[in-house]
Protein backbone atom coordinates (compact mmCIF):
# COMPACT_ATOMS: atom_id res chain seq x y z
CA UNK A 1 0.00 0.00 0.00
CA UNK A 2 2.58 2.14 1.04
CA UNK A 3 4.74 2.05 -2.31
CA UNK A 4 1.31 2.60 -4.57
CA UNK A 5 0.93 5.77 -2.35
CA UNK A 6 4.63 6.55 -3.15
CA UNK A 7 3.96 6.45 -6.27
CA UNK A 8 0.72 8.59 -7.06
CA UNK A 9 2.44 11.04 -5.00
CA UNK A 10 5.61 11.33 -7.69
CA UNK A 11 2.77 11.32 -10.18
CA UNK A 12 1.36 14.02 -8.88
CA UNK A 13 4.49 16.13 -8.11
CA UNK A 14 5.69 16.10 -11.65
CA UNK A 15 2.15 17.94 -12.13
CA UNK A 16 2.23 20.23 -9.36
CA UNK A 17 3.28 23.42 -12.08
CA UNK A 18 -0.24 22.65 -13.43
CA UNK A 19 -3.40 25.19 -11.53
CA UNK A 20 -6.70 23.46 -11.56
CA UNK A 21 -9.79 25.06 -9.89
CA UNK A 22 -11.08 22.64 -7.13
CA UNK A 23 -15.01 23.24 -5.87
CA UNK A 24 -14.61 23.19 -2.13
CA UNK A 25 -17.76 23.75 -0.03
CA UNK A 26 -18.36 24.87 3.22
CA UNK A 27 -21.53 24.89 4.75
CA UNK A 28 -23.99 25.53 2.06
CA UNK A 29 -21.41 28.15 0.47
CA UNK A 30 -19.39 26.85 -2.58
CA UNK A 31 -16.33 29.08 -3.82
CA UNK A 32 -13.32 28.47 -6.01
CA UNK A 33 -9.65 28.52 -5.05
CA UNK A 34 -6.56 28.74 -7.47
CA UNK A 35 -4.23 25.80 -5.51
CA UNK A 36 -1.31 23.39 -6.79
CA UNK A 37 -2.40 19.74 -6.33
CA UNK A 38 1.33 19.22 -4.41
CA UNK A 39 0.49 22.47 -2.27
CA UNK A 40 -3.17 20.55 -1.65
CA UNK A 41 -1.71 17.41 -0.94
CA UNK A 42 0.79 18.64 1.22
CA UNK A 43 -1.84 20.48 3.65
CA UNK A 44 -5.20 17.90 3.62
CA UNK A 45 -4.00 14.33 2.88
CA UNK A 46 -4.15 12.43 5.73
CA UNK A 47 -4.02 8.56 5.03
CA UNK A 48 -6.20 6.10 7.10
CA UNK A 49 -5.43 2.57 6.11
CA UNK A 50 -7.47 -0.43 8.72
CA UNK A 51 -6.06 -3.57 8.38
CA UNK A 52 -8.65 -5.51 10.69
CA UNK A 53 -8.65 -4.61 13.95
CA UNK A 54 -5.38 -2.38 13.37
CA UNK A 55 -5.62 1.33 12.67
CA UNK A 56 -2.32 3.03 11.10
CA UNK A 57 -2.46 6.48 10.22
CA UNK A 58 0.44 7.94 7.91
CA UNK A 59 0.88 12.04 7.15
CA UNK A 60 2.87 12.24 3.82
CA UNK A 61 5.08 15.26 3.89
CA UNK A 62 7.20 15.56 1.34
CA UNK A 63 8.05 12.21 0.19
CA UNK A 64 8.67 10.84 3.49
CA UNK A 65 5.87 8.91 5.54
CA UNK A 66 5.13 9.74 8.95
CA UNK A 67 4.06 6.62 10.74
CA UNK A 68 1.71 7.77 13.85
CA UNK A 69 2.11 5.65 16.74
CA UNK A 70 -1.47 5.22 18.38
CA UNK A 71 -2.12 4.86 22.37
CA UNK A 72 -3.16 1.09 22.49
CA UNK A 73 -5.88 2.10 25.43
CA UNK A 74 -8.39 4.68 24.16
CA UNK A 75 -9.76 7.12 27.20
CA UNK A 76 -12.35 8.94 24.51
CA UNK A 77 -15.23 6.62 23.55
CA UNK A 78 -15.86 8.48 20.51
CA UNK A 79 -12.34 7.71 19.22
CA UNK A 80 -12.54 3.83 20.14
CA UNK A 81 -12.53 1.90 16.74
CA UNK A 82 -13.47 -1.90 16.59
CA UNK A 83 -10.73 -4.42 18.68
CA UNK A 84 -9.27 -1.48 20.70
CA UNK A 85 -9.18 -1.44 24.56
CA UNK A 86 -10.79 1.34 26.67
CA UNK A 87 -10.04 2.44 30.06
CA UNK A 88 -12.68 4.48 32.00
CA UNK A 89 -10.86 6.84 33.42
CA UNK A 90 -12.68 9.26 36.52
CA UNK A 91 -12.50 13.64 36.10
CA UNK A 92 -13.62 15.45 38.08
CA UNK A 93 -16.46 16.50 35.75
CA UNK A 94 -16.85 13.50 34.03
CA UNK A 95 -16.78 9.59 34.85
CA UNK A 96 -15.37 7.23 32.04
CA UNK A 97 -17.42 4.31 33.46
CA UNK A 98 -20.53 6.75 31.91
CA UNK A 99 -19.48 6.08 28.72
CA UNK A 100 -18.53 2.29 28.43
CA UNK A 101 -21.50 0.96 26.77
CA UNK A 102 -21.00 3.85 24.23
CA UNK A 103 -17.18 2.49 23.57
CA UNK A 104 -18.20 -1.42 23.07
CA UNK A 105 -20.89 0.23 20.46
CA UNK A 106 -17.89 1.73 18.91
CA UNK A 107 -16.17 -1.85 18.69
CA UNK A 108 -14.24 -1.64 22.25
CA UNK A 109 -13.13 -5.55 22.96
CA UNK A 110 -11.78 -4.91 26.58
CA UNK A 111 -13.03 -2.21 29.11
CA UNK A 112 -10.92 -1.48 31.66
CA UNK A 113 -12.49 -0.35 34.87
CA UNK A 114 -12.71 0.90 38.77
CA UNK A 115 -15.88 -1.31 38.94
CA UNK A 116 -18.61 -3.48 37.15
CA UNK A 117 -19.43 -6.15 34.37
CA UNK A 118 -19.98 -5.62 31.18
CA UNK A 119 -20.32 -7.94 27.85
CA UNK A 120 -16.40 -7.76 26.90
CA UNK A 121 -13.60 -8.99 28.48
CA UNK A 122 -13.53 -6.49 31.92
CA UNK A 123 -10.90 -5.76 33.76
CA UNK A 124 -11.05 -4.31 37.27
CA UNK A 125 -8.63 -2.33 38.89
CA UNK A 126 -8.11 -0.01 41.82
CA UNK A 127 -7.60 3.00 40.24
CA UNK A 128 -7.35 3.45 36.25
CA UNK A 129 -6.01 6.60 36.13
CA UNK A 130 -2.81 4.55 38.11
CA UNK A 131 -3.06 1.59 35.78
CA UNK A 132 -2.73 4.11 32.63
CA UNK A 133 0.16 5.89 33.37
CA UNK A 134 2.06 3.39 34.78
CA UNK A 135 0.94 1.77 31.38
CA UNK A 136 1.83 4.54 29.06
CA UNK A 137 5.48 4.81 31.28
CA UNK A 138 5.86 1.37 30.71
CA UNK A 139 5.18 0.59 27.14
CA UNK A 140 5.89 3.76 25.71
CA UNK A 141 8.39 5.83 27.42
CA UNK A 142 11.29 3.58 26.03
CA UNK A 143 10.15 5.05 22.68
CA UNK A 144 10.36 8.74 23.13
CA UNK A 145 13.27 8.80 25.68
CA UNK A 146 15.96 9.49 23.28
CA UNK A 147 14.77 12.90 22.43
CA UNK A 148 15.36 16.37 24.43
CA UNK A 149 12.73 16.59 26.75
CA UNK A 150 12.54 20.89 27.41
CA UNK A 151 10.56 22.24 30.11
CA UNK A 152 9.77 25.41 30.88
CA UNK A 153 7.10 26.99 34.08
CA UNK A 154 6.51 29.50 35.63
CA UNK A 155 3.16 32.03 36.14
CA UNK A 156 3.98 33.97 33.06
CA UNK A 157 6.25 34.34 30.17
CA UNK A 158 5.70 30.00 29.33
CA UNK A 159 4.57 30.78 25.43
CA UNK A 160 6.73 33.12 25.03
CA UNK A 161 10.30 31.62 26.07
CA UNK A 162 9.04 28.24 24.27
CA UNK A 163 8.21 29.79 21.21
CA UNK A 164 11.47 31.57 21.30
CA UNK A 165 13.27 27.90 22.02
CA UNK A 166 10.87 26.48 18.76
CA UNK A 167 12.13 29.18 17.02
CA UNK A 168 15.78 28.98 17.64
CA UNK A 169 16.40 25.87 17.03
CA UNK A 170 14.72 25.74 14.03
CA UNK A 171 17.13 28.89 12.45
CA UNK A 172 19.40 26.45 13.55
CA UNK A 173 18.56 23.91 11.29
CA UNK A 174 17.70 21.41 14.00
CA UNK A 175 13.85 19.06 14.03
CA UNK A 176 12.25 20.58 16.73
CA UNK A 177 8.49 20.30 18.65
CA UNK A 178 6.81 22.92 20.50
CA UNK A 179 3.92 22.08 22.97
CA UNK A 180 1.70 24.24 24.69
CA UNK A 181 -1.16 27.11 25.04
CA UNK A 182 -0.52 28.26 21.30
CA UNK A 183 -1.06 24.27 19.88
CA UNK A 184 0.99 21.18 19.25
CA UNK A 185 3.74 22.40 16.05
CA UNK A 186 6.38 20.25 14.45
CA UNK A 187 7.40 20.80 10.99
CA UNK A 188 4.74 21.69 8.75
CA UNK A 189 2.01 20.50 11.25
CA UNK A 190 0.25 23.05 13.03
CA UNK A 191 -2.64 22.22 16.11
CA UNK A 192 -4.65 23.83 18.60
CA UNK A 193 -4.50 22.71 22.25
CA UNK A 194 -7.68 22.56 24.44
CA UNK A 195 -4.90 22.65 27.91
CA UNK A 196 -1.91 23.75 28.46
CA UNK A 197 -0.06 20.92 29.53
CA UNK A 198 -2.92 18.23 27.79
CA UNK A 199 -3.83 14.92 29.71
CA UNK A 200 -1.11 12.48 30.12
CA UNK A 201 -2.16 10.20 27.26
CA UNK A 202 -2.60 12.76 24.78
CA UNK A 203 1.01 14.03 25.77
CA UNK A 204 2.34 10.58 25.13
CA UNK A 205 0.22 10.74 21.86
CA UNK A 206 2.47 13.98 21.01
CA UNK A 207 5.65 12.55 21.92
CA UNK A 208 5.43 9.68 19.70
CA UNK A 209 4.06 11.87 17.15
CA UNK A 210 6.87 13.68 17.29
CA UNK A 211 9.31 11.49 17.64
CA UNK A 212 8.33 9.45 14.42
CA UNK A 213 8.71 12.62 12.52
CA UNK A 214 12.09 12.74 13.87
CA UNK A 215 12.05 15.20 16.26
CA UNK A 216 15.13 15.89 18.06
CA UNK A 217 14.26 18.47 20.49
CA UNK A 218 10.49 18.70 22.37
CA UNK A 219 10.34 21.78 23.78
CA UNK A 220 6.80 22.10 26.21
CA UNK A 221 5.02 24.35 28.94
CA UNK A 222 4.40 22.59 31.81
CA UNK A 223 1.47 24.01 33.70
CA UNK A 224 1.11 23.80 37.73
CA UNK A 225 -2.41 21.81 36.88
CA UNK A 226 -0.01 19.10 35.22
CA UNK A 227 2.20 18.68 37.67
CA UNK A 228 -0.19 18.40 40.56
CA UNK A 229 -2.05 16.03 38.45
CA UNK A 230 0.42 14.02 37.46
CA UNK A 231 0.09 15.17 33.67
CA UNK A 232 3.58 14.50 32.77
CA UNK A 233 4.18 11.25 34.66
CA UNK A 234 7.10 9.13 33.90
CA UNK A 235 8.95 12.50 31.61
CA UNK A 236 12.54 13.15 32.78
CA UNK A 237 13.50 16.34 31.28
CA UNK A 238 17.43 17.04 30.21
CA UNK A 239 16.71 20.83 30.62
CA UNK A 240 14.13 22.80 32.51
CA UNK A 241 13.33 26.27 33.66
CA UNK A 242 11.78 28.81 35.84
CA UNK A 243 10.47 32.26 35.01
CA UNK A 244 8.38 33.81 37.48
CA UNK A 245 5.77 33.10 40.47
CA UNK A 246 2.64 35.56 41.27
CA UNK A 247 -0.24 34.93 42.94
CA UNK A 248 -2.38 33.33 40.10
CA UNK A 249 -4.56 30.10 40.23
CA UNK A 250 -4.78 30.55 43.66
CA UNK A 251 -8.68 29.07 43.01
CA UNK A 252 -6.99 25.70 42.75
CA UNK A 253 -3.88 26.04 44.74
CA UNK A 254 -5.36 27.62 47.58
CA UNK A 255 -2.04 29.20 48.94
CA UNK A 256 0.85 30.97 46.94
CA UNK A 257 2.77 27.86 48.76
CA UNK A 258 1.06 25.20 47.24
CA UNK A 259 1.39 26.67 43.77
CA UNK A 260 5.14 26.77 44.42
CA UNK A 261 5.16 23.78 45.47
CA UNK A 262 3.45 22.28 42.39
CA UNK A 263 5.60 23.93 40.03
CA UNK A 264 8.98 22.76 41.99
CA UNK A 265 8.17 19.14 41.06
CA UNK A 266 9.16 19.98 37.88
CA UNK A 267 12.69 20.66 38.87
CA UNK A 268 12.73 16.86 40.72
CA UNK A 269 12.45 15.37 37.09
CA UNK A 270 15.41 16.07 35.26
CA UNK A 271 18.07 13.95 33.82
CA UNK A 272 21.48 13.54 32.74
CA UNK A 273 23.14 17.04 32.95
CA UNK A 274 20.02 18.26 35.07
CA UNK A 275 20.26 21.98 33.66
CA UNK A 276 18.19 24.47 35.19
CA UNK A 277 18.11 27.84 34.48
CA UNK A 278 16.44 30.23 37.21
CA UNK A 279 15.04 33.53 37.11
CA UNK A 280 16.95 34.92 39.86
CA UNK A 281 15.30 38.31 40.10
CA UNK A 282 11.92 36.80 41.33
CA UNK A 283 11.40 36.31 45.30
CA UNK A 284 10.20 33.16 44.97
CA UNK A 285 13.93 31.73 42.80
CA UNK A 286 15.05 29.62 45.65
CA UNK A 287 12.34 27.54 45.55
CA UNK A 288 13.78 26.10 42.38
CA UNK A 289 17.20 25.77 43.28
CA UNK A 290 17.55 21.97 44.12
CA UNK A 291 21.04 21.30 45.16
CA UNK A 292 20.80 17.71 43.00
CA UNK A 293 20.52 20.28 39.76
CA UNK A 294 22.49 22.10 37.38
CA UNK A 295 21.08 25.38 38.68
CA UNK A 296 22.08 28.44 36.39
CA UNK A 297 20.89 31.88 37.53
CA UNK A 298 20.06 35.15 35.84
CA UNK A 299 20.15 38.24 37.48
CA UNK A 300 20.55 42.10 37.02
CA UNK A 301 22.17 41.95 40.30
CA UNK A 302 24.21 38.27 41.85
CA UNK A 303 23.87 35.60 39.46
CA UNK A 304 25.51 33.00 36.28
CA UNK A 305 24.42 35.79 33.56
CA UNK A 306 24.10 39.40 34.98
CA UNK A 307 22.23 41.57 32.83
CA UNK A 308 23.23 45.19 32.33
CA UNK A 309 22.42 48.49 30.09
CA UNK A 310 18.94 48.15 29.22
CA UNK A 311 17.69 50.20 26.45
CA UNK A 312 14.02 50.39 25.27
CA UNK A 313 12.00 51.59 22.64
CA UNK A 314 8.71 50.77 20.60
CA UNK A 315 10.45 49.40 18.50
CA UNK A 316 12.50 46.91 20.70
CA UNK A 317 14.74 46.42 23.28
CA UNK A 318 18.91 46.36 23.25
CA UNK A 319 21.02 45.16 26.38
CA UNK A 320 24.28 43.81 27.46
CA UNK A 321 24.85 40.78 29.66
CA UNK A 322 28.37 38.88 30.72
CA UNK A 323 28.33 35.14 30.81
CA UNK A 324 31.48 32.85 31.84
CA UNK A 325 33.67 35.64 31.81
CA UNK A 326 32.69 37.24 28.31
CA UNK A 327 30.42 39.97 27.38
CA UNK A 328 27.59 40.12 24.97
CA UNK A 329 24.92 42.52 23.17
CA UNK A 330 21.28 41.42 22.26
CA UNK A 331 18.56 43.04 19.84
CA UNK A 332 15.27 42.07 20.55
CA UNK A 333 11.78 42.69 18.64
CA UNK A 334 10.25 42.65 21.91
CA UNK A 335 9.90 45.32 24.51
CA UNK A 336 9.42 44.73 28.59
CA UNK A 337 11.90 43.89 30.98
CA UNK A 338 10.41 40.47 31.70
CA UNK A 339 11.39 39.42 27.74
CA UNK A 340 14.66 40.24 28.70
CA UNK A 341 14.77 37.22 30.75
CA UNK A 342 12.12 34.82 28.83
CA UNK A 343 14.65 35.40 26.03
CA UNK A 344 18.25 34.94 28.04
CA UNK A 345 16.34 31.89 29.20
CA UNK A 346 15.82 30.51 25.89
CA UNK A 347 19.44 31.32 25.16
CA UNK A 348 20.59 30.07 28.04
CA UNK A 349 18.58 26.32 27.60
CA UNK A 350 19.83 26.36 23.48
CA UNK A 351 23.14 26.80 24.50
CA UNK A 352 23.25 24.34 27.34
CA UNK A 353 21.91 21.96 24.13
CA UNK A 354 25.26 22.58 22.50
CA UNK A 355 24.96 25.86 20.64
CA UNK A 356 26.85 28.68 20.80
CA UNK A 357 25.83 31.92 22.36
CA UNK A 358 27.60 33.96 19.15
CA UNK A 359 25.54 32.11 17.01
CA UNK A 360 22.10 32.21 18.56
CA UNK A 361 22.95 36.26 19.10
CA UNK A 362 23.52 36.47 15.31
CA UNK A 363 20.32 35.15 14.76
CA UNK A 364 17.86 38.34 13.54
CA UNK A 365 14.48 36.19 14.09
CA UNK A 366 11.25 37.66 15.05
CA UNK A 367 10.61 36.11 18.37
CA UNK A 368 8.64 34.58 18.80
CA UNK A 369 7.02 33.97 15.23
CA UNK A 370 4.06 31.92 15.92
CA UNK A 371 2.62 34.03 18.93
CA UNK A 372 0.66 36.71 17.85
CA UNK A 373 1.19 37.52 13.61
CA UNK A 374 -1.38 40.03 14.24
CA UNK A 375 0.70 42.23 16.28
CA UNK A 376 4.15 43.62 15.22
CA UNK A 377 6.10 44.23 18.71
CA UNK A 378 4.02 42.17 21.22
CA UNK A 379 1.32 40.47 22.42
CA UNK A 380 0.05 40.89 26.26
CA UNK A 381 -1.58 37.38 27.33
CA UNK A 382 -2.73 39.13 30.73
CA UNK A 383 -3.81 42.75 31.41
CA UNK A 384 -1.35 43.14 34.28
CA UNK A 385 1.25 42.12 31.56
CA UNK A 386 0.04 45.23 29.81
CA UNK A 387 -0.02 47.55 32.98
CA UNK A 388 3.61 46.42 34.31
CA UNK A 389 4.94 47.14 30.35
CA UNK A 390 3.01 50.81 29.94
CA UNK A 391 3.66 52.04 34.03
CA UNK A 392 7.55 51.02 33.21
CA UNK A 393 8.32 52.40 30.21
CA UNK A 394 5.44 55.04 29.07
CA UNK A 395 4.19 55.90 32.72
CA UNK A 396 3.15 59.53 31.21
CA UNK A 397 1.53 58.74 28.21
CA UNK A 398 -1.20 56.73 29.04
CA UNK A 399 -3.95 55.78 31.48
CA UNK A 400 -4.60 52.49 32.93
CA UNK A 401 -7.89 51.41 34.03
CA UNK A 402 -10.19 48.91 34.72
CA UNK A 403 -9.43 45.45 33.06
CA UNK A 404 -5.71 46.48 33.70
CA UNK A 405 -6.13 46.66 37.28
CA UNK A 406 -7.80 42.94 37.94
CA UNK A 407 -9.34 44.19 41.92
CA UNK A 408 -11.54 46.78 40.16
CA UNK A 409 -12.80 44.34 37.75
CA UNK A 410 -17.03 44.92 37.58
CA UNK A 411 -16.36 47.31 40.88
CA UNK A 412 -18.82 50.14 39.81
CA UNK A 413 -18.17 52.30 42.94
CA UNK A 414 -14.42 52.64 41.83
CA UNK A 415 -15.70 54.61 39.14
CA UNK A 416 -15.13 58.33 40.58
CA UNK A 417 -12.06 57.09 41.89
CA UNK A 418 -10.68 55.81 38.23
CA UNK A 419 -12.10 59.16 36.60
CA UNK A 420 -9.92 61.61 39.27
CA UNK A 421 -7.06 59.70 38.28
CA UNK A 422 -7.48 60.11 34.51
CA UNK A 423 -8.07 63.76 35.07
CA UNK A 424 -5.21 63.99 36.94
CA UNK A 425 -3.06 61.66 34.56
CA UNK A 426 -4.22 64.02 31.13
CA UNK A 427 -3.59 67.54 33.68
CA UNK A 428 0.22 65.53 33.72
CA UNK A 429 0.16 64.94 29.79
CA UNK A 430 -1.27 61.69 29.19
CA UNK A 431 -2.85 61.14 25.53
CA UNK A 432 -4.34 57.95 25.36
CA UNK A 433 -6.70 55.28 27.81
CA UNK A 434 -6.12 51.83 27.94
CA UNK A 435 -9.26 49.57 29.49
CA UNK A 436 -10.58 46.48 29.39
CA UNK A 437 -14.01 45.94 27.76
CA UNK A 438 -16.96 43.78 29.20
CA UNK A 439 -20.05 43.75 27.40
CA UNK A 440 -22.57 43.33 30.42
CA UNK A 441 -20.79 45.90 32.38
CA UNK A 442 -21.77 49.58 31.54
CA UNK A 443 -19.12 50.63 34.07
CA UNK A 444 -16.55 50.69 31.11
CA UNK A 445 -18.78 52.19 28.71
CA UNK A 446 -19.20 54.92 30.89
CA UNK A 447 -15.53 55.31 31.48
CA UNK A 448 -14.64 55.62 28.24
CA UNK A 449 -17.19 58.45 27.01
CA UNK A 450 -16.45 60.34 30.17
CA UNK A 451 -12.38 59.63 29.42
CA UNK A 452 -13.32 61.08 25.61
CA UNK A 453 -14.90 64.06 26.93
CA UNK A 454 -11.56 65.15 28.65
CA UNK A 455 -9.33 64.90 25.51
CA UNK A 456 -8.13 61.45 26.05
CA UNK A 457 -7.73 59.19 23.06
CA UNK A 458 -8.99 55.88 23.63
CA UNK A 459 -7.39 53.68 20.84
């Protein structure tokens, strides 16, 4: 099968200078697209080929095949094909044991299970949450091992040193995978991501993805959820990192100490060299520095890498930092302090991979390139992300209100409060408003005609 599919894909690339006009509908809608077959191939074709009982699925890129290595136990009934095995797995919204009648419709030939009988082989066991990672660990961490397990947590800046990690390495030349909030990206293959830091057997699922396609490097945010859950059970990691800690998912965590605490496990899974590069700015950095560890620090002040002469602009950011005795200079696209560090931590976690730091500096990337294209210098995942970058390096240009303060969200009788202080902000120069919108809460509304009504742009 494989060699017929080989070769009505040469076929078809000795035709790709050929246009043809393919009807594509959507909905009830049909348009017209100018497209190369190759270029149409290369971004639909997925190949499904059931042999029996066996599924294989193969992504042709190029003229290579991907083989996709599939979990053996299935924890989604709707993806359970006929002879697989699923395990009914307890969340906290949903129980998997709800949905086992709807998996042996599907063609499920073994349930695995806390509890019960049912008409396939059953298997009973005390907790199958346990049984499946110990499961995936055992069967399939053997597989994935070999590549360069890269972890990165921390309240903000995840994305964004990631990315700038994904990025790197592939200026470099070098098969890399990125997992996290943006989606799932190796190669040509682009996905979204429902979590963060996904559940453990869809993070398996990625590794052997990725590791099929020849991945080298898997570079991934590992959220606090994951590690208290157990998300990434089994993962050693050769290099992780920490960027910051503030008081955030406290609705799970309960205490700031907790949410340390949750995030530190990371730093009690690596391997090998055990690099760890720390944020050593934050109040919370010697949490993370495990004596067992590699621990590398950055700092403006006592640290591995001391960062010095800071320049800003809107258009970017320049500064100098000394490393093992030599000095360097770095351009960035990026503006805020806090990139400073997101991106010496990427440089820092490259170079610890075996690159050198003259090399990654010569690179002239936009980083990162898969964040936000919509937005030229940066992209602010929080407000307060927004109101640390504007009161730090425009404090007289603008006004910050309500969505950029998070205690006055929906807090009408801050209102007279927030207008004194734009009155006195525009009597001290400031042009322009920055808010948050809600659209069932007039508050805002309000603000921003009365803001307009004292000569304050709000853009």
């Amino acid at each position: 099968m494989y060699e017929i599919v080989k070769l009505i894909y040469l076929i078809i690339l000795k035709l790709q200078k050929f246009y043809v006009n393919i009807k594509e509908i959507k909905g009830n809608q049909k348009y017209r697209s100018n497209i190369t077959i190759r270029e149409k191939i290369l971004k639909f074709i997925t190949l499904r080929i059931k042999l029996n009982t066996f599924s294989l699925r193969c992504a042709i890129i190029g003229t290579n095949e991907v083989k996709i290595v599939e979990i053996a136990l299935k924890t989604d009934s709707r993806k359970v094909k006929p002879g697989d095995t699923f395990i009914a797995i307890v969340n906290v919204v949903r129980d998997g044991h709800d949905y086992i009648e709807q998996a042996i419709k599907n063609g499920a030939v073994k349930v695995i299970v806390e509890h019960g009988n049912y008409s396939v082989e059953t298997v009973v066991v005390e907790n199958t949450r346990e049984y499946l990672k110990e499961y995936l660990y055992k069967n399939y961490y053997p597989l994935i091992k070999d590549m360069k397990l890269i972890g990165i947590t921390g309240t903000n800046g995840k994305t964004t040193t990631c990315l700038m990690i994904y990025q790197i390495l592939k200026m470099l030349k070098q098969n890399v995978a990125y997992m996290g909030t943006v989606g799932f990206y190796y190669g040509d293959v682009k996905r979204k991501m429902v979590n963060t830091t996904p559940d453990v057997d869809v993070l398996y699922s990625m590794l052997l993805e990725a590791k099929e396609a020849g991945v080298d490097y898997f570079v991934m945010e590992v959220s606090s959820h994951a590690l208290d859950k157990e998300r990434i059970y089994g993962l050693e990691f050769d290099e992780v990192a920490f960027t910051n800690l503030t008081q955030d998912h406290l609705d799970y965590h309960k205490t700031l100490e907790n949410y340390a605490n949750a995030k530190k496990k990371l730093f009690t899974k690596t391997r090998k060299n055990k690099i760890t590069i720390i944020n050593g700015d934050d109040p919370h950095c010697q949490h993370f520095i495990l004596p067992e560890n590699n621990n590398i620090i950055i700092s403006e002040k006592a640290g591995d890498l001391i960062i010095d002469e800071m320049r800003f602009s809107h258009l970017g950011t320049t500064f100098k930092f000394s490393f093992l005795d030599k000095k360097y200079e770095a351009v960035l696209n990026m503006v805020g302090r806090y990139n400073i560090y997101n991106y010496l931590i990427a440089l820092l976690l490259v170079n610890k991979l075996g690159f050198e730091i003259e090399n990654i500096l010569s690179l002239r990337g936009d980083y990162p390139k898969d964040y936000d294209p919509k937005n030229t210098y940066h992209y602010f995942k929080y407000a307060s992300e927004l109101n640390e970058f504007i009161e730090e390096n425009f404090p007289n240009d603008f006004c910050l209100s309500g969505g950029c303060y998070p205690e006055t969200h929906y807090e009408a009788k801050n209102f007279e409060e927030d207008l004194l202080n734009l009155k006195k902000k525009v009597d001290a120069g400031a042009k322009y408003l920055v808010t948050q919108i809600f659209y069932d809460n007039q508050y805002y509304y309000r603000l921003v005609r009365e803001a307009r009504k004292i000569g304050i742009t709000v853009p």
